[in-house]
PDB file of N, CA and C in Angstrom:
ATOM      1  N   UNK A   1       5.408 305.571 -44.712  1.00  0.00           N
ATOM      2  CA  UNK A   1       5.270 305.511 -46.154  1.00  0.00           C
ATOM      3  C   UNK A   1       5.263 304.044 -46.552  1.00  0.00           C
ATOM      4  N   UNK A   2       4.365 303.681 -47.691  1.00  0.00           N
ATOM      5  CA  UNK A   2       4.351 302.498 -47.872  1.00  0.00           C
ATOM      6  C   UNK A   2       5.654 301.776 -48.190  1.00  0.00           C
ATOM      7  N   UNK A   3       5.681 300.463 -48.593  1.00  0.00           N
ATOM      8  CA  UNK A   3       7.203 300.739 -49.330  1.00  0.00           C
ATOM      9  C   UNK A   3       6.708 299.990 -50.633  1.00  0.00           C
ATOM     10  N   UNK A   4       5.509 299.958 -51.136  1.00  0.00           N
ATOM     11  CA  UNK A   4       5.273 299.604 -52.479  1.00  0.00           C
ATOM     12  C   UNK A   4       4.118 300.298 -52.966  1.00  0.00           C
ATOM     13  N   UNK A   5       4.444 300.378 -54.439  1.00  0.00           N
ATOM     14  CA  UNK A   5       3.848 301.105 -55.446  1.00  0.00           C
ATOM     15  C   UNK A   5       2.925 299.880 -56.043  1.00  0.00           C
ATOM     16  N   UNK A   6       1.892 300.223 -56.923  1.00  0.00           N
ATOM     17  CA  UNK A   6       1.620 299.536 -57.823  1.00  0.00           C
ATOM     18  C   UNK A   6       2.411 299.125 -59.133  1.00  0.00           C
ATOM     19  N   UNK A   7       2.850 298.245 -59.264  1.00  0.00           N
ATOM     20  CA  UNK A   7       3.425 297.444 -60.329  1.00  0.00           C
ATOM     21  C   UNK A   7       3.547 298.145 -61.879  1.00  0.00           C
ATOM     22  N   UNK A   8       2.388 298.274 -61.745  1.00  0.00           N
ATOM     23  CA  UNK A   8       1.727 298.771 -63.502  1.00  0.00           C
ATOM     24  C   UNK A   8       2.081 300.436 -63.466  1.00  0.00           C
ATOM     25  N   UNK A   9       2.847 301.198 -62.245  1.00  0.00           N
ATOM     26  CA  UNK A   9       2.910 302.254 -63.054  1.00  0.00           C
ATOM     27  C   UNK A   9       4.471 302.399 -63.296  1.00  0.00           C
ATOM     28  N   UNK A  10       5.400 301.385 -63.891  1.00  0.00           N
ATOM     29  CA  UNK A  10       6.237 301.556 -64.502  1.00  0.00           C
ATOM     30  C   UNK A  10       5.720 301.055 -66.099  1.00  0.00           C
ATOM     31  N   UNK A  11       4.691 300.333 -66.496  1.00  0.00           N
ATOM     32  CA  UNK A  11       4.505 300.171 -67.509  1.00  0.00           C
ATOM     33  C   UNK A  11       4.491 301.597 -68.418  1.00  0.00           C
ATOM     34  N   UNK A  12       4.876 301.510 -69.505  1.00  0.00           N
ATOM     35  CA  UNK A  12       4.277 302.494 -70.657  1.00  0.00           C
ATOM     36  C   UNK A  12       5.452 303.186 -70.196  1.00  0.00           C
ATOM     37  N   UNK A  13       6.482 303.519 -69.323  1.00  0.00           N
ATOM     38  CA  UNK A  13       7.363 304.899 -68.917  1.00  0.00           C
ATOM     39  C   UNK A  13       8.826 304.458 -69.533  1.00  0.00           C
ATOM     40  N   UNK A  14       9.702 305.302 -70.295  1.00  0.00           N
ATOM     41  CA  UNK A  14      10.864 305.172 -70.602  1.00  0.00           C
ATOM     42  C   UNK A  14      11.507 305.959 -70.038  1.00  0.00           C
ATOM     43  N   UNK A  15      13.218 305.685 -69.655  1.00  0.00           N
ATOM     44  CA  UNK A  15      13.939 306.759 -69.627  1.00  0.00           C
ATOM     45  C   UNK A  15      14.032 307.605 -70.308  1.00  0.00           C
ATOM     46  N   UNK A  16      14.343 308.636 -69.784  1.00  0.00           N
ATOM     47  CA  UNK A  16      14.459 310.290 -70.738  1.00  0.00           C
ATOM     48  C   UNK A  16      15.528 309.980 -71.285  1.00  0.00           C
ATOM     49  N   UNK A  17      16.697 309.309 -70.547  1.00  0.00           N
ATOM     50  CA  UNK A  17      17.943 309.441 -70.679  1.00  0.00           C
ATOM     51  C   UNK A  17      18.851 308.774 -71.569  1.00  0.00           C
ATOM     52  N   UNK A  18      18.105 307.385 -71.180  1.00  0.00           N
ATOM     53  CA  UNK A  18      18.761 305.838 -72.081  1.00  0.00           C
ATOM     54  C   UNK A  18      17.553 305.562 -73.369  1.00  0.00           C
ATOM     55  N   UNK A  19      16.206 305.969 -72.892  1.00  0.00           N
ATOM     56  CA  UNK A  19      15.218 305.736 -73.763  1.00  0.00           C
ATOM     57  C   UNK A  19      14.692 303.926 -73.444  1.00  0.00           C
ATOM     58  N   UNK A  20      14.985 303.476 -72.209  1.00  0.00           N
ATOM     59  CA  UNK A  20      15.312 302.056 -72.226  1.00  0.00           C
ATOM     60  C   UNK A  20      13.422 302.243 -71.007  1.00  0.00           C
ATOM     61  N   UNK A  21      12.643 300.920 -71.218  1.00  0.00           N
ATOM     62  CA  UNK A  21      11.778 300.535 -70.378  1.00  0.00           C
ATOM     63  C   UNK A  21      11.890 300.989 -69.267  1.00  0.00           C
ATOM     64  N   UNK A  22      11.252 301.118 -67.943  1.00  0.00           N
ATOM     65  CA  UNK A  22      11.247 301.491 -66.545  1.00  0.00           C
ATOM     66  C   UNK A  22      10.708 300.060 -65.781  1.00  0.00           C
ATOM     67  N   UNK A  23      11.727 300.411 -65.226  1.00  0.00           N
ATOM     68  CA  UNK A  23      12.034 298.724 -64.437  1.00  0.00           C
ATOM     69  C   UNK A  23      10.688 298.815 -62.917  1.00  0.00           C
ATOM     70  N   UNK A  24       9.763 298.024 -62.137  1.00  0.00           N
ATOM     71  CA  UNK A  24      10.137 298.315 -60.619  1.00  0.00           C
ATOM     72  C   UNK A  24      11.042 297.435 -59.707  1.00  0.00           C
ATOM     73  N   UNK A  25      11.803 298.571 -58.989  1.00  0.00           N
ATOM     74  CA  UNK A  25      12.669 297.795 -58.528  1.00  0.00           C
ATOM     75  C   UNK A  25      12.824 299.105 -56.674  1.00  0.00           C
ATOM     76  N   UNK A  26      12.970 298.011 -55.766  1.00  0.00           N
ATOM     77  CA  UNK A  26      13.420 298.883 -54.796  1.00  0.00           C
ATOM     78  C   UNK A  26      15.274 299.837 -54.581  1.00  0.00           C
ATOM     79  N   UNK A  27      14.334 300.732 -54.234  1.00  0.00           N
ATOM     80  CA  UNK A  27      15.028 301.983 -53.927  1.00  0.00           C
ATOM     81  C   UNK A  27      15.084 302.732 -52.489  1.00  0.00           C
ATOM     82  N   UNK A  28      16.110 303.127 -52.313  1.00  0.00           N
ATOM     83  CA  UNK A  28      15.768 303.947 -51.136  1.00  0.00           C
ATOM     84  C   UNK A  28      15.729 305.257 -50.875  1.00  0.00           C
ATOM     85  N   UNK A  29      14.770 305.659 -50.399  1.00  0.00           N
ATOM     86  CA  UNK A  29      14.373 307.411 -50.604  1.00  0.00           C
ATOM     87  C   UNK A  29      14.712 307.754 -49.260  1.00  0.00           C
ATOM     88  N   UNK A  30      15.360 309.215 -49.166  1.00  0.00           N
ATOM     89  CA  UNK A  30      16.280 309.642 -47.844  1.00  0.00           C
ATOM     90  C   UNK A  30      15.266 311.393 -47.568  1.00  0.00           C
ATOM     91  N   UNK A  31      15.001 311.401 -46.599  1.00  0.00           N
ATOM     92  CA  UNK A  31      14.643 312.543 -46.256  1.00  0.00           C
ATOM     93  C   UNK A  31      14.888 313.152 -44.361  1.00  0.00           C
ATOM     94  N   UNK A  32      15.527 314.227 -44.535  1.00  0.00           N
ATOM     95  CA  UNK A  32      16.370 314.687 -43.230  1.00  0.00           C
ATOM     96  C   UNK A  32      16.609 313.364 -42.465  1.00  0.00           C
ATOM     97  N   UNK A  33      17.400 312.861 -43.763  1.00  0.00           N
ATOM     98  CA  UNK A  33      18.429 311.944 -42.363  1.00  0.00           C
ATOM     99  C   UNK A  33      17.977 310.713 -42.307  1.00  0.00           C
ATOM    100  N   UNK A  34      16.966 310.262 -43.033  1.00  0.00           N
ATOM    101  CA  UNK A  34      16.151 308.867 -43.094  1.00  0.00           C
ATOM    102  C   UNK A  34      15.957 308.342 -44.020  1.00  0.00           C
ATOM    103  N   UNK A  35      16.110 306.915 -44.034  1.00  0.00           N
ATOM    104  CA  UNK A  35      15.977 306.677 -45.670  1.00  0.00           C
ATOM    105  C   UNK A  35      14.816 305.310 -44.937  1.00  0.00           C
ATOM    106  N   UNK A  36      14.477 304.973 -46.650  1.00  0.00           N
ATOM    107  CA  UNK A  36      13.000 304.297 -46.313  1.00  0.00           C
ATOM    108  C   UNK A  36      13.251 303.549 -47.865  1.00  0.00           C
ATOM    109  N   UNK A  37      13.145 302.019 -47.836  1.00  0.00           N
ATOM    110  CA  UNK A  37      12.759 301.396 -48.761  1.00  0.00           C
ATOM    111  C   UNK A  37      11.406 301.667 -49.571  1.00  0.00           C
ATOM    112  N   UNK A  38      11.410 301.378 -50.921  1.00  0.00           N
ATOM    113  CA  UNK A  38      10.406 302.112 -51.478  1.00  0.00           C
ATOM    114  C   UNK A  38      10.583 301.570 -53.164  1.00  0.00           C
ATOM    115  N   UNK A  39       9.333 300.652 -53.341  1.00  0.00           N
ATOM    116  CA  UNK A  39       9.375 299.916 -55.116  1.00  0.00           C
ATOM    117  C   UNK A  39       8.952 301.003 -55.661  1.00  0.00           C
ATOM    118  N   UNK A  40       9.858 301.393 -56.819  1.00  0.00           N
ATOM    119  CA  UNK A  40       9.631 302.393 -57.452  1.00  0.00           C
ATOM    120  C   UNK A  40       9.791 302.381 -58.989  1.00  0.00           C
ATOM    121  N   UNK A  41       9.263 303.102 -60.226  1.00  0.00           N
ATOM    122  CA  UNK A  41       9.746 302.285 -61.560  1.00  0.00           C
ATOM    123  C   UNK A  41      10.926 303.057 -61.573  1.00  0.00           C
ATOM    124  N   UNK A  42      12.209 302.323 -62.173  1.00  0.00           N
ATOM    125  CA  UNK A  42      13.496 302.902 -62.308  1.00  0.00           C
ATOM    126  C   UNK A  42      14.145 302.194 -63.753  1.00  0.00           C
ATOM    127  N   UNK A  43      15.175 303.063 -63.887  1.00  0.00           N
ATOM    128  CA  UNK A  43      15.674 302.797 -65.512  1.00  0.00           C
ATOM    129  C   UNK A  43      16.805 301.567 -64.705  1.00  0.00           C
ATOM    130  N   UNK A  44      16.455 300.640 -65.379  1.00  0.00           N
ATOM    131  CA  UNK A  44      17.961 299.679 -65.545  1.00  0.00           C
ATOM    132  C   UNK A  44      19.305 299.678 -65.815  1.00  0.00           C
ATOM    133  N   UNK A  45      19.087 301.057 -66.910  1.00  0.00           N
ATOM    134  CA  UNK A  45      20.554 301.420 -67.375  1.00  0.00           C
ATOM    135  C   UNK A  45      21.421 302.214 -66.177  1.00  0.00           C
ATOM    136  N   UNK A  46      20.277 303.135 -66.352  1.00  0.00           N
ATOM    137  CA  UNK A  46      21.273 304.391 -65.495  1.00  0.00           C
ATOM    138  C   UNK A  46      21.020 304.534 -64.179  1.00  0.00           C
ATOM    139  N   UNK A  47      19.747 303.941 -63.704  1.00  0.00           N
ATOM    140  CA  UNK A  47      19.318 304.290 -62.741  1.00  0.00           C
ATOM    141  C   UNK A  47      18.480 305.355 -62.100  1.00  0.00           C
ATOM    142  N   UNK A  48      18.156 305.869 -63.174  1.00  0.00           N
ATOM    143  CA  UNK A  48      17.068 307.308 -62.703  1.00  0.00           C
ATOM    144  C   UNK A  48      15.682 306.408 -62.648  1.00  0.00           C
ATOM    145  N   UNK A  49      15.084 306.977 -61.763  1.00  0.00           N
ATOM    146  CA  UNK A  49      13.894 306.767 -60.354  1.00  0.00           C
ATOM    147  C   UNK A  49      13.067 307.641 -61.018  1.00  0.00           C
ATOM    148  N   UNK A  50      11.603 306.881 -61.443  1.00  0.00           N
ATOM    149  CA  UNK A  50      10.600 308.477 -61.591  1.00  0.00           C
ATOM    150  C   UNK A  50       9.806 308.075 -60.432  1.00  0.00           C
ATOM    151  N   UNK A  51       9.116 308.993 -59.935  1.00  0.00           N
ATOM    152  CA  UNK A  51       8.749 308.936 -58.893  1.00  0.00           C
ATOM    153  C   UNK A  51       6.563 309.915 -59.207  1.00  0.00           C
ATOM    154  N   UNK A  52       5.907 308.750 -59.208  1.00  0.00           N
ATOM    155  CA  UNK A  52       4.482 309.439 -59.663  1.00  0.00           C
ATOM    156  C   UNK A  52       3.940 310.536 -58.763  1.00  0.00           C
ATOM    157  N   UNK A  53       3.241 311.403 -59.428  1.00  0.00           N
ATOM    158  CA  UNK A  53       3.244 312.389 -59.191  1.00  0.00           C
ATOM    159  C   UNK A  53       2.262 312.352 -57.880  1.00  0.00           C
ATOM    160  N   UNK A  54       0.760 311.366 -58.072  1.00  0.00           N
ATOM    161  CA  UNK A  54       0.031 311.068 -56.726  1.00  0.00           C
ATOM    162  C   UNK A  54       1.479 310.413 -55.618  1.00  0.00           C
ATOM    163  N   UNK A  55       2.384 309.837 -55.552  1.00  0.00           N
ATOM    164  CA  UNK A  55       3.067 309.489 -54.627  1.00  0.00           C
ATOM    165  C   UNK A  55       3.992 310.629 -53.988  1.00  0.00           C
ATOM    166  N   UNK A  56       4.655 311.400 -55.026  1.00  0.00           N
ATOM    167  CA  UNK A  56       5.313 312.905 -54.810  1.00  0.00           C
ATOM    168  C   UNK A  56       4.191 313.941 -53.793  1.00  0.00           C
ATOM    169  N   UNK A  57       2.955 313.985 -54.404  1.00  0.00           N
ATOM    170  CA  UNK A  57       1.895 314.785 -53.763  1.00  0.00           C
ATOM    171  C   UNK A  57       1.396 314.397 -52.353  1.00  0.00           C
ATOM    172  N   UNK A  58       1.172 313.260 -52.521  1.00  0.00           N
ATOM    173  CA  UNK A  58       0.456 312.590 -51.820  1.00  0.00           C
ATOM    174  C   UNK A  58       1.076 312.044 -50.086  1.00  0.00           C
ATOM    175  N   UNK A  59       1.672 310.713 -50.205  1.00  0.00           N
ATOM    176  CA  UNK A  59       2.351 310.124 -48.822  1.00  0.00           C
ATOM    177  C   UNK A  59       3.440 310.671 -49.049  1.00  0.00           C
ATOM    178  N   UNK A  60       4.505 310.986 -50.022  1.00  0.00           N
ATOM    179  CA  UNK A  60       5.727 311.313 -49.298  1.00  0.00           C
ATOM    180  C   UNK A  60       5.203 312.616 -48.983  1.00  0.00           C
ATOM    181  N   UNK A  61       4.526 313.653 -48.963  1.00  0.00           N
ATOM    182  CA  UNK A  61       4.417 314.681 -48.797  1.00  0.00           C
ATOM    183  C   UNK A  61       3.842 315.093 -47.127  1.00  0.00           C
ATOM    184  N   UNK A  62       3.255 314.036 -46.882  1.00  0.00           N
ATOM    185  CA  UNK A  62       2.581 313.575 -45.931  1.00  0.00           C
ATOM    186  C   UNK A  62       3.779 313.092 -44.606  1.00  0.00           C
ATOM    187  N   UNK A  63       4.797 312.343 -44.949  1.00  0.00           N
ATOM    188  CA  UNK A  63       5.606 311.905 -44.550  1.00  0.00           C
ATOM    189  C   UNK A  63       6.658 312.971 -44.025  1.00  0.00           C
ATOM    190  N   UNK A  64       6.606 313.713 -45.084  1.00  0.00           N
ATOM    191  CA  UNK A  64       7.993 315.271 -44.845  1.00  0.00           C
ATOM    192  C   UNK A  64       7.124 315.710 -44.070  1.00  0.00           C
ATOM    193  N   UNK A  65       6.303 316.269 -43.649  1.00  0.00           N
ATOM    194  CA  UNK A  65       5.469 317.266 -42.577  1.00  0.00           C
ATOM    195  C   UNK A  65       5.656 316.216 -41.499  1.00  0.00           C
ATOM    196  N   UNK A  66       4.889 315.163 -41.291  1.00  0.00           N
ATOM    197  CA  UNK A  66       5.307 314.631 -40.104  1.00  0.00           C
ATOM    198  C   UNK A  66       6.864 314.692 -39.560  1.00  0.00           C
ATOM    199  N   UNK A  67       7.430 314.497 -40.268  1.00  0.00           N
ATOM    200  CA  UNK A  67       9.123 314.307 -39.892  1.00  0.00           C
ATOM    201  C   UNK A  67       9.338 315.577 -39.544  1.00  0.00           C
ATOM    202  N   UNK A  68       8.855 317.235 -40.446  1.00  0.00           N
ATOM    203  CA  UNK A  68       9.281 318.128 -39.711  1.00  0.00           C
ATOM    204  C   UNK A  68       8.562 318.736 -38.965  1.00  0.00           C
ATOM    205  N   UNK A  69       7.136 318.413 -38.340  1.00  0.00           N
ATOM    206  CA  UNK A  69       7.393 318.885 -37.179  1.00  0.00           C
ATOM    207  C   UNK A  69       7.758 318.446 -35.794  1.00  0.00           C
ATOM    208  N   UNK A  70       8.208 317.260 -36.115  1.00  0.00           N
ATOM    209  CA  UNK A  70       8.755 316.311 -34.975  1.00  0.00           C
ATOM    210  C   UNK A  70      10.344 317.397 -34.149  1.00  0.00           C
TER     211      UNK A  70
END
C-alpha cells in the first residue's frame, strides 16, 4: 500500500465531530496484525481519519486479500 495520498483530498473535508478543517497527516492503519504508515486527511482536534472511498475500495482492499490469503 502506498503510504501517500494526494494532498488535495483533505481540502474542502471537515470533521463531523469538531466541525474543524481536515488536516494530512500520517497515520497508521493496522490490518491482521500489521500496521502500515499511511498520509491520510485527519481532524487535528480529535483525531478522526477519513479515509476516501477510491482508497477504502481500491489498494487497501487489494492489500486485505493479499494478506488473507497468505
Amino acid at each position: 500500500m502506498s503510504n501517500h495520498i494526494d494532498p488535495n483530498e483533505a481540502e474542502g473535508w471537515s470533521c463531523a465531530k469538531c466541525g474543524v478543517p481536515l488536516e494530512m497527516r500520517k497515520v497508521e492503519v493496522s490490518y491482521m496484525g500489521s500496521k502500515y504508515p499511511v498520509a491520510l486527511p485527519r481532524c487535528p482536534r480529535c483525531g478522526l481519519v477519513f479515509i476516501p472511498e477510491e482508497l477504502a475500495l481500491g489498494k487497501m482492499a487489494e492489500v486485505e486479500k493479499l494478506l488473507e490469503d497468505k
